[in-house]
C-alpha atoms as a PDB file:
ATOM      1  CA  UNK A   1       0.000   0.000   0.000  1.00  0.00           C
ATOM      2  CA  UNK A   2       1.606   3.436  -1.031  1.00  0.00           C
ATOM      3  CA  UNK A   3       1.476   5.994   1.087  1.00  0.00           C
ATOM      4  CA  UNK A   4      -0.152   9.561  -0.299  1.00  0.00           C
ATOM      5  CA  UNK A   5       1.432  12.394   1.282  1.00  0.00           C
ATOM      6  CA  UNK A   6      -1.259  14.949   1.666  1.00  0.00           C
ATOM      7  CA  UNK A   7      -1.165  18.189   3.980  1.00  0.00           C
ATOM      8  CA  UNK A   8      -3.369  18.156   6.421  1.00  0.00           C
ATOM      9  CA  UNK A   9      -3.730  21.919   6.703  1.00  0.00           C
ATOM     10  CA  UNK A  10      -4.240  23.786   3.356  1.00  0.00           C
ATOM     11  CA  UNK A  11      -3.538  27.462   4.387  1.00  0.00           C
ATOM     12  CA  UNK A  12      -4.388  28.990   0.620  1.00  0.00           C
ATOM     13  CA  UNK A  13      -7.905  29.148   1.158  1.00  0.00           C
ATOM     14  CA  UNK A  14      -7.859  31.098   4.875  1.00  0.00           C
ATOM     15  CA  UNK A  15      -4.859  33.752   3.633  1.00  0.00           C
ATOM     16  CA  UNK A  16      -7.169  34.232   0.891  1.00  0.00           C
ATOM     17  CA  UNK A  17      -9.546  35.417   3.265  1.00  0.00           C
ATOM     18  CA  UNK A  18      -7.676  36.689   5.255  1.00  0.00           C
ATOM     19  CA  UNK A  19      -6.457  39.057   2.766  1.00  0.00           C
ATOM     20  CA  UNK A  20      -9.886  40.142   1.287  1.00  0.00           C
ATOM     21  CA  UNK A  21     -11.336  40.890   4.976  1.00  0.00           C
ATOM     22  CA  UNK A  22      -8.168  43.210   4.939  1.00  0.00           C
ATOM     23  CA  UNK A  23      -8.793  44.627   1.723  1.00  0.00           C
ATOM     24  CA  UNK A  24     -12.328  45.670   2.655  1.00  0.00           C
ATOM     25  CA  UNK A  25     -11.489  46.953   6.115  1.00  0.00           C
ATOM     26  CA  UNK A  26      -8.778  49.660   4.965  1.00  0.00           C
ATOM     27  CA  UNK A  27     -11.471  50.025   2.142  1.00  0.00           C
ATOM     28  CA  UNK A  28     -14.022  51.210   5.107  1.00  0.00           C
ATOM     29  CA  UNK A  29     -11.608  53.125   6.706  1.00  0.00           C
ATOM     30  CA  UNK A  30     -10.631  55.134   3.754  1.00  0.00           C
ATOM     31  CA  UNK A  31     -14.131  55.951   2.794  1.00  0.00           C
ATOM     32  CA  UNK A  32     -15.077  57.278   6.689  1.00  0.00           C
ATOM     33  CA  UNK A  33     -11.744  59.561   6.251  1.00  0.00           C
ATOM     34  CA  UNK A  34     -13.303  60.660   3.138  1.00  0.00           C
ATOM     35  CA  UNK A  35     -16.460  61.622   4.266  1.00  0.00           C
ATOM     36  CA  UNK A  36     -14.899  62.946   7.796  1.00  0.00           C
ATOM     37  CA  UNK A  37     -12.946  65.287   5.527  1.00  0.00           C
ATOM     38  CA  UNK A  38     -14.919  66.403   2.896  1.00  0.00           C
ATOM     39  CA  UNK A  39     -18.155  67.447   5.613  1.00  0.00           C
ATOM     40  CA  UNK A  40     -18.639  71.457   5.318  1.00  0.00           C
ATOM     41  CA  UNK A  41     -20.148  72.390   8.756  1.00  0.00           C
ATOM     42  CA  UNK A  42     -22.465  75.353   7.664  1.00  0.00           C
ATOM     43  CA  UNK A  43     -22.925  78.725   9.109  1.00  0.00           C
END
């Protein structure tokens, strides 16, 4: 019987995730610093 030599941890799908929940987050952040700056108080 041969032996298969699998991982037993694939880590490609959770740094994929990983890096889109980043991607979003400092996508939020961006667009509150956006808005934060661009608001006019008026008179």
């Amino acid at each position: 019987m041969k032996f298969i030599n699998l991982p037993l941890v694939s880590w490609v799908n959770g740094t994929i995730m990983i890096g889109v929940f980043a991607v979003v987050v400092v996508g939020l952040v961006v667009a509150v610093y956006l808005l934060m700056s661009t608001d006019k108080k008026a008179k």
